[in-house]
N, C-alpha and C. Protein backbone atom coordinates (compact mmCIF):
# COMPACT_ATOMS: atom_id res chain seq x y z
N UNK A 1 118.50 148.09 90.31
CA UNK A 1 117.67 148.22 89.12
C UNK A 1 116.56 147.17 89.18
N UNK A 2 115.17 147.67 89.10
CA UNK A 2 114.03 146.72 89.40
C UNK A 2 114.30 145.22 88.03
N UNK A 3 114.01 144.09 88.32
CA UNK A 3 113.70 143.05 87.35
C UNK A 3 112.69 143.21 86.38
N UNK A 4 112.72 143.15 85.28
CA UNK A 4 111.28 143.10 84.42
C UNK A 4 110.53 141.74 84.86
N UNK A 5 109.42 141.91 84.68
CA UNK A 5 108.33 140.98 85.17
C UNK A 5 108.89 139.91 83.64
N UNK A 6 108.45 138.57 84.12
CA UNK A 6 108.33 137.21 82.74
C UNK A 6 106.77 137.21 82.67
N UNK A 7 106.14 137.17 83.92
CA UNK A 7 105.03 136.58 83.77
C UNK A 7 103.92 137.87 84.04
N UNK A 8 102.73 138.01 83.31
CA UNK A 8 102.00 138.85 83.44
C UNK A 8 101.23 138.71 84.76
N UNK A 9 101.11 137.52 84.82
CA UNK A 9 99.86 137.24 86.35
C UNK A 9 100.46 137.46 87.34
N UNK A 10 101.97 137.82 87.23
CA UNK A 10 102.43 137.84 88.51
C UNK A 10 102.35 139.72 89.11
N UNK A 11 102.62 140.36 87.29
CA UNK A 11 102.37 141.84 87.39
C UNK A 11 101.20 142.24 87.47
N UNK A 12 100.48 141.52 87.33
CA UNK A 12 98.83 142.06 87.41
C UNK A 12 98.68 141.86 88.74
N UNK A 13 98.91 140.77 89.77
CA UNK A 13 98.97 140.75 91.16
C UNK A 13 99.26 142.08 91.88
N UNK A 14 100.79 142.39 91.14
CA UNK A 14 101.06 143.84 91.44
C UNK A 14 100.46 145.10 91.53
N UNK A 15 99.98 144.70 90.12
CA UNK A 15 99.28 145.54 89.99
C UNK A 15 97.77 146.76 90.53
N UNK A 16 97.29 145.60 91.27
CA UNK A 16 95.86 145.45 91.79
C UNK A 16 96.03 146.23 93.26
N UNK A 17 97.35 146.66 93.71
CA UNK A 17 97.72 146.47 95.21
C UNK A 17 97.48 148.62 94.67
N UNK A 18 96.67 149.33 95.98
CA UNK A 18 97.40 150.42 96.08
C UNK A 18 98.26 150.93 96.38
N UNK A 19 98.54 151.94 95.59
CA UNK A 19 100.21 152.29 95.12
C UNK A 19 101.15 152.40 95.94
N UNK A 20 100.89 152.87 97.61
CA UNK A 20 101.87 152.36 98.60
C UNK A 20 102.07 151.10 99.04
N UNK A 21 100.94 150.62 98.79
CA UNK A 21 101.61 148.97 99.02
C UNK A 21 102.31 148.52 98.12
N UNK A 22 102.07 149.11 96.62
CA UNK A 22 102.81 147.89 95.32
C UNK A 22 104.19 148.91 95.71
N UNK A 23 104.13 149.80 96.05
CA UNK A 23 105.81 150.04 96.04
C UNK A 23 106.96 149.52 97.40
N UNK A 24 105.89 149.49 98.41
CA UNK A 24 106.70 148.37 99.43
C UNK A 24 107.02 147.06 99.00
N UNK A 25 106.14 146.48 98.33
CA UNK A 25 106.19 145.43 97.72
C UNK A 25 107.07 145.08 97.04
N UNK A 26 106.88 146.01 95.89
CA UNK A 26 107.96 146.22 94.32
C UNK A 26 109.54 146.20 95.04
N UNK A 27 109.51 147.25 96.15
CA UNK A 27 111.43 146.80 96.82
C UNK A 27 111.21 145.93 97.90
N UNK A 28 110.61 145.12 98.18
CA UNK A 28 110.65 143.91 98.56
C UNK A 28 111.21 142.97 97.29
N UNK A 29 110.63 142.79 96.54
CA UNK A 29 110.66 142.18 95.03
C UNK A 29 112.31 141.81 94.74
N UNK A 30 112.25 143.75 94.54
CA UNK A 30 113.98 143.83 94.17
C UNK A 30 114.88 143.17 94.89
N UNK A 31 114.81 143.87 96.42
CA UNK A 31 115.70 143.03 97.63
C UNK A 31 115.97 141.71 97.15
N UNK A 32 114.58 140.80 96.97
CA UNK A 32 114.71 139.93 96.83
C UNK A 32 115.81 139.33 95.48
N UNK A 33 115.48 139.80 94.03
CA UNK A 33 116.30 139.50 92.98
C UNK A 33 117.47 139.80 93.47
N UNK A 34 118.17 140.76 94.16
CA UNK A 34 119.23 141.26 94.46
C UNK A 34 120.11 140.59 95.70
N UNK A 35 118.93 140.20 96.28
CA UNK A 35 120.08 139.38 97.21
C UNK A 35 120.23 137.95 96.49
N UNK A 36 119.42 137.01 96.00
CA UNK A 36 119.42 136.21 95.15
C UNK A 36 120.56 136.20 94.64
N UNK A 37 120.75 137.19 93.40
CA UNK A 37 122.08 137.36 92.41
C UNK A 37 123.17 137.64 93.05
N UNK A 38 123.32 137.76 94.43
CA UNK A 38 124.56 137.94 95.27
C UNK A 38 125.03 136.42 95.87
N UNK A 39 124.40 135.63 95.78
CA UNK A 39 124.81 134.33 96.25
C UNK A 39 124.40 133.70 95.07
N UNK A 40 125.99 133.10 94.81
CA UNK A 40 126.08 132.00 93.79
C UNK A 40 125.44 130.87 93.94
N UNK A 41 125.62 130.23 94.76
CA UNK A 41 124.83 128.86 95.08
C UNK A 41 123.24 128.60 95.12
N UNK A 42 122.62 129.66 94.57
CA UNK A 42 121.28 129.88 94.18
C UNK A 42 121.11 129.55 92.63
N UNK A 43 121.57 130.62 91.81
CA UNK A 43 121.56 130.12 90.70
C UNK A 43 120.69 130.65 90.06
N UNK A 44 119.29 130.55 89.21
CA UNK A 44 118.47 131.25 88.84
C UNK A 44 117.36 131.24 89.71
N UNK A 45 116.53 132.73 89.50
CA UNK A 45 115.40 132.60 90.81
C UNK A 45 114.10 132.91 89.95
N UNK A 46 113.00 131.84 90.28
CA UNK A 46 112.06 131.29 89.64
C UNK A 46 110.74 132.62 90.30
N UNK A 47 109.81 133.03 89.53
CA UNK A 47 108.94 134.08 90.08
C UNK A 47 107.49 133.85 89.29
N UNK A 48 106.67 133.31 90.22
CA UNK A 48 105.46 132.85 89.94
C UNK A 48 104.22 133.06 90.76
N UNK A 49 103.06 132.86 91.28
CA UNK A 49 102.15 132.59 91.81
C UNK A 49 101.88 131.76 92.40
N UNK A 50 101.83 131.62 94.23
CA UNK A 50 101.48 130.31 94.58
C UNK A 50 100.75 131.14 95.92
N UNK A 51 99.11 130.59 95.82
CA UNK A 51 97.84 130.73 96.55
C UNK A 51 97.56 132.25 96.21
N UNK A 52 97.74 132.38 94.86
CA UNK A 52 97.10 133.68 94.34
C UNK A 52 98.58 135.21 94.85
N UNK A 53 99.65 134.51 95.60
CA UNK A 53 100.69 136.02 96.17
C UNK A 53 102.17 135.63 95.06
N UNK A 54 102.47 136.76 94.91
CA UNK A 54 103.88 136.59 93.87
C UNK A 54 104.89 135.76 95.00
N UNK A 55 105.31 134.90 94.27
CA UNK A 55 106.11 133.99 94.74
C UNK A 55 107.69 133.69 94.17
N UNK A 56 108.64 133.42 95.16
CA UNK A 56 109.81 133.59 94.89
C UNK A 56 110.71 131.86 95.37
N UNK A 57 111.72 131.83 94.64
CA UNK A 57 112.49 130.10 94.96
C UNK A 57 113.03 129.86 93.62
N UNK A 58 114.63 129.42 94.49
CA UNK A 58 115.86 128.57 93.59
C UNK A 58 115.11 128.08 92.61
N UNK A 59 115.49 127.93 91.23
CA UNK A 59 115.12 127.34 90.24
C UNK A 59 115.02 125.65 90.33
N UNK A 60 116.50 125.55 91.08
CA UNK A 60 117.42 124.38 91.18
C UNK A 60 116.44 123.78 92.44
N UNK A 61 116.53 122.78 92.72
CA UNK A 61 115.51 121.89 94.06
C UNK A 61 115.97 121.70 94.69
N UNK A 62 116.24 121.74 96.22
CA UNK A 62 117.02 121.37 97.57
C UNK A 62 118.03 122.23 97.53
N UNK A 63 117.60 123.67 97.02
CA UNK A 63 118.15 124.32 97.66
C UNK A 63 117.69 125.39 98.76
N UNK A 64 116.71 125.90 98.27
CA UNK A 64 116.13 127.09 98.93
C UNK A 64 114.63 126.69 99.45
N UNK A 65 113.84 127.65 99.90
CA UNK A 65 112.47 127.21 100.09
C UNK A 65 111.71 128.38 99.47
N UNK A 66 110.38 128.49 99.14
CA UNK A 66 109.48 129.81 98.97
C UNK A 66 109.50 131.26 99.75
N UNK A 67 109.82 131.87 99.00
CA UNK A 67 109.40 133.34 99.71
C UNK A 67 108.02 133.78 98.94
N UNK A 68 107.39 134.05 99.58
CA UNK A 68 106.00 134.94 99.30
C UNK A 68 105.41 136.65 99.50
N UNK A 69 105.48 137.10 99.05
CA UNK A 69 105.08 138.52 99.11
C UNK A 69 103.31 139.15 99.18
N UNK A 70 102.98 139.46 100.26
CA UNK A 70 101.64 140.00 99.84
C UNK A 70 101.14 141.14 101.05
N UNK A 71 100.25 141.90 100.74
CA UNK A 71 99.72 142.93 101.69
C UNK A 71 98.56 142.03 102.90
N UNK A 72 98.98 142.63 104.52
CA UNK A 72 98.42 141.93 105.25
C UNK A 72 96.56 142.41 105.04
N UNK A 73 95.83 141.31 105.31
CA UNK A 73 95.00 141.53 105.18
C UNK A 73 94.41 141.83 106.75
N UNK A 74 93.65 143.49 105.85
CA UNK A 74 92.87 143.73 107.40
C UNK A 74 93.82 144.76 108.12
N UNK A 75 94.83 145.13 107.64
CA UNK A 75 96.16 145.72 108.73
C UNK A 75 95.95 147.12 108.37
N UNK A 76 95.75 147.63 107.15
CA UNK A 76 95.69 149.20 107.33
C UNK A 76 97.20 149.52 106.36
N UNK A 77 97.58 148.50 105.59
CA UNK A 77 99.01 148.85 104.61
C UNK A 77 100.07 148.24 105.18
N UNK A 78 99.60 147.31 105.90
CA UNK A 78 101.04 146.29 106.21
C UNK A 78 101.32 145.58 105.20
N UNK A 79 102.31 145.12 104.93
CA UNK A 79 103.08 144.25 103.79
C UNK A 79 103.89 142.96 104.53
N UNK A 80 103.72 141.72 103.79
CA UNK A 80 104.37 140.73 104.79
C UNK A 80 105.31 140.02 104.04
N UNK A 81 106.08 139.09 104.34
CA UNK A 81 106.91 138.41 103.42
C UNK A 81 106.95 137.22 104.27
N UNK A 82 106.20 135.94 103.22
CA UNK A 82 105.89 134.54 103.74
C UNK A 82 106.73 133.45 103.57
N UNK A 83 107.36 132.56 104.87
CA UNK A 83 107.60 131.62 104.08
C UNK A 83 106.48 130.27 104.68
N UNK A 84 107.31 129.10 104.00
CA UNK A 84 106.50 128.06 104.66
C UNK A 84 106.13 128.07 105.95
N UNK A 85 105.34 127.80 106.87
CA UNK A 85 104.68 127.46 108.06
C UNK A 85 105.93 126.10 108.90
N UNK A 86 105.99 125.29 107.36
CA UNK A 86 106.60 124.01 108.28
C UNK A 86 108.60 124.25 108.74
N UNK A 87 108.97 125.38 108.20
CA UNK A 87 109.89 125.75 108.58
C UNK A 87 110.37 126.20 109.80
N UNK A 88 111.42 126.65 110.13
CA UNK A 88 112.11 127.16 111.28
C UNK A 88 112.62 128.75 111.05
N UNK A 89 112.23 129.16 109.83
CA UNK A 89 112.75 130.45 109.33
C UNK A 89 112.35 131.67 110.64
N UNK A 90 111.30 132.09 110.42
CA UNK A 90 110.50 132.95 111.29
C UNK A 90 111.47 133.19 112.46
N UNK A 91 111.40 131.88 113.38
CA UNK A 91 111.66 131.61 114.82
C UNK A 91 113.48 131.78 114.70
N UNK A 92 114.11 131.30 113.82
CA UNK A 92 115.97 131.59 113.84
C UNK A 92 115.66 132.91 113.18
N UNK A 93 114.85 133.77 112.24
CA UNK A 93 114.81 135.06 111.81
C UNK A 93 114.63 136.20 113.33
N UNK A 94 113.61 135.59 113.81
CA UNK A 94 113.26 136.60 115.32
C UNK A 94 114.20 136.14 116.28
N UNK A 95 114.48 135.18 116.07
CA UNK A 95 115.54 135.10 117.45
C UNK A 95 116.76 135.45 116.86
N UNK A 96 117.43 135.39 115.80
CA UNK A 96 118.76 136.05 115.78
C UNK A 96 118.66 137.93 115.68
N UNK A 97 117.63 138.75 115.45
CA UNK A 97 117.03 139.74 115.46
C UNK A 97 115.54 139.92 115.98
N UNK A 98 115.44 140.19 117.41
CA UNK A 98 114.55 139.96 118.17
C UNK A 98 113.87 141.49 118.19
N UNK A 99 114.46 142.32 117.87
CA UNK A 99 114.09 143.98 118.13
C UNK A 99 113.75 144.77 116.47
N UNK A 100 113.87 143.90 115.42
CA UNK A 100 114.15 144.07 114.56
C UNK A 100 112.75 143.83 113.63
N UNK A 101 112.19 142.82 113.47
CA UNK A 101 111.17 142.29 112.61
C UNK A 101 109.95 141.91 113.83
N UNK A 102 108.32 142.59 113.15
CA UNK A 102 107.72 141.83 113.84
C UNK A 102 107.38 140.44 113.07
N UNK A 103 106.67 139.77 113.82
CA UNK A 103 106.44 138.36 112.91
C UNK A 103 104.90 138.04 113.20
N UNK A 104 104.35 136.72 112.32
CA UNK A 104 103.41 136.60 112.21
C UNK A 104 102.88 135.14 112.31
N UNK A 105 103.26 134.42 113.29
CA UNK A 105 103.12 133.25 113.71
C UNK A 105 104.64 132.65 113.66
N UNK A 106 104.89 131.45 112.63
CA UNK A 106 105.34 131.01 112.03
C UNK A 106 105.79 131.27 110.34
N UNK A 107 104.66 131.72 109.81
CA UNK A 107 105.07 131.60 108.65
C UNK A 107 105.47 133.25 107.95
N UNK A 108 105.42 134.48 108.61
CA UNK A 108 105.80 136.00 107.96
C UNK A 108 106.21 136.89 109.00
N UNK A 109 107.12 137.52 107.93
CA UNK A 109 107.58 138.85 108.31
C UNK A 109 106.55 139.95 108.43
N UNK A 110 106.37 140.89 109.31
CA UNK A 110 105.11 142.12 108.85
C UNK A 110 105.99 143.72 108.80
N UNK A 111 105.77 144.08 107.97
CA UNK A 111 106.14 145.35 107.60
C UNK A 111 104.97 146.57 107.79
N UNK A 112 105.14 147.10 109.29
CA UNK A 112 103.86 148.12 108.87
C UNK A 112 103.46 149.16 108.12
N UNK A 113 102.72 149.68 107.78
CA UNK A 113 102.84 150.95 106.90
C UNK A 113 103.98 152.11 106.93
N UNK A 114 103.89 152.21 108.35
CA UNK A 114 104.36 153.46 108.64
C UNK A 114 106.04 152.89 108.99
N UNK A 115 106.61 152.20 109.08
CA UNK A 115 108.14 151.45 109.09
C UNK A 115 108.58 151.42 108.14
N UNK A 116 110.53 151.47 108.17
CA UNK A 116 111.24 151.26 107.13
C UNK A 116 111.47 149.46 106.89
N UNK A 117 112.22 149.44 105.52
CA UNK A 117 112.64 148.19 105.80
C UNK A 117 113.73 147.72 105.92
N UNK A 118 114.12 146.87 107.35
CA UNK A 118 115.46 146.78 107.62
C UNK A 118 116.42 146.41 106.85
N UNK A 119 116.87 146.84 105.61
CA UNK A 119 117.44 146.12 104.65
C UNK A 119 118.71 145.21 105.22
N UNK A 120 119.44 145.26 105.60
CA UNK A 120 120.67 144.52 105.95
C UNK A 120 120.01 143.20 106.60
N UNK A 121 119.14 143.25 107.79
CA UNK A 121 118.40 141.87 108.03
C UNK A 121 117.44 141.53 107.28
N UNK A 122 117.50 142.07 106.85
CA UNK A 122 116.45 141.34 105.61
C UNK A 122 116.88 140.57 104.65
N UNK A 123 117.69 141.12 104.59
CA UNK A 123 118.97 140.16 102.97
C UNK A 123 118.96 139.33 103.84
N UNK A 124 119.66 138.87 104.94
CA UNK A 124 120.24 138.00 105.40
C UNK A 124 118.95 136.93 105.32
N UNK A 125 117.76 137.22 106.20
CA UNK A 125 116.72 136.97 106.29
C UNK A 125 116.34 135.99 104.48
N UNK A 126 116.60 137.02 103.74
CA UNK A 126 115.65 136.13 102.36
C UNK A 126 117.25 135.38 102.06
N UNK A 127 117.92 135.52 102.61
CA UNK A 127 119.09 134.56 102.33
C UNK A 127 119.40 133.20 102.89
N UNK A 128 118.67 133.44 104.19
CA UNK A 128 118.58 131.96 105.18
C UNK A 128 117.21 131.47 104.16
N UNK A 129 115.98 132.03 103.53
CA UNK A 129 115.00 131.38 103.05
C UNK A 129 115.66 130.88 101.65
N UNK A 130 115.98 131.32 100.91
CA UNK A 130 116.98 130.85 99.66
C UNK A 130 117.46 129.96 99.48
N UNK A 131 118.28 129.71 101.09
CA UNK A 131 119.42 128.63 100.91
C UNK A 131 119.01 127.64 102.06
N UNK A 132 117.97 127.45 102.29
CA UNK A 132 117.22 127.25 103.82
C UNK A 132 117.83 125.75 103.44
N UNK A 133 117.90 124.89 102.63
CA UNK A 133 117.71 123.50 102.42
C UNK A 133 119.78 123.18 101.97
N UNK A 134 120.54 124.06 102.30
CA UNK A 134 121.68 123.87 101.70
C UNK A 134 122.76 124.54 102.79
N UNK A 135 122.32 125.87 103.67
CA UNK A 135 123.40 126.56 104.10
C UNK A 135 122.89 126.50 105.82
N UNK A 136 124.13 126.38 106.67
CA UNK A 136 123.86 126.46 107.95
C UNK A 136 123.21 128.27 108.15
N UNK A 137 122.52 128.03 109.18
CA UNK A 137 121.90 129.85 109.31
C UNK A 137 122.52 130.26 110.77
């Protein structure tokens, strides 16, 4: 069941995206609340704006790190899911699933238009970013 939005700027972000992207997006979103509320040791999950992309992270501090959501720019309807740069996420995300996700340096996942999304590594995936500061990966 999708989350209701708290914050308007974050739905108007949404908003702005065409409609195949806001709906890759939108169950990106969910995934995200949903794997969240499946691990206790998270706790509440905070949903805001950070460098203008809907943004996701533990309420609580030292636990998790940022997830970011936004359409690649320039790609033709790719959708990406960001985390920090200064992390190790990406690189233990592609190397424990090497055939699975493409990636985008260091810091994103890329989802192309025309691809599903791997849901099962993916949870896991926004689950190592969640708990990045608390749980071995």
């Amino acid at each position: 069941m999708p989350v209701a939005f708290k914050d308007a700027a974050v739905q108007a972000v949404f908003d702005q995206y065409e409609a195949d992207i806001r709906d890759k997006l939108l169950s990106l979103r969910d995934l995200i609340f949903d794997q969240a509320a499946s691990i206790q040791s998270i706790g509440s999950l905070s949903e805001s704006l950070k460098w203008g992309q809907p943004a996701y992270r533990p309420v609580a501090n030292k636990i998790g790190t940022t997830v970011r959501l936004d359409a690649v720019r320039g790609s033709g309807g790719a959708v990406a899911l960001y985390v920090p740069c200064s992390t190790t996420l990406i690189a233990d995300i592609t190397t424990r699933y090497p055939d699975v996700f493409d990636s985008q340096g260091k810091r994103a996942l890329v989802f192309a238009p025309d691809t599903s999304i791997p849901e099962s590594e993916l949870r896991h995936a926004i689950a190592m970013a969640l708990t990045y500061h608390r749980a071995p990966h």
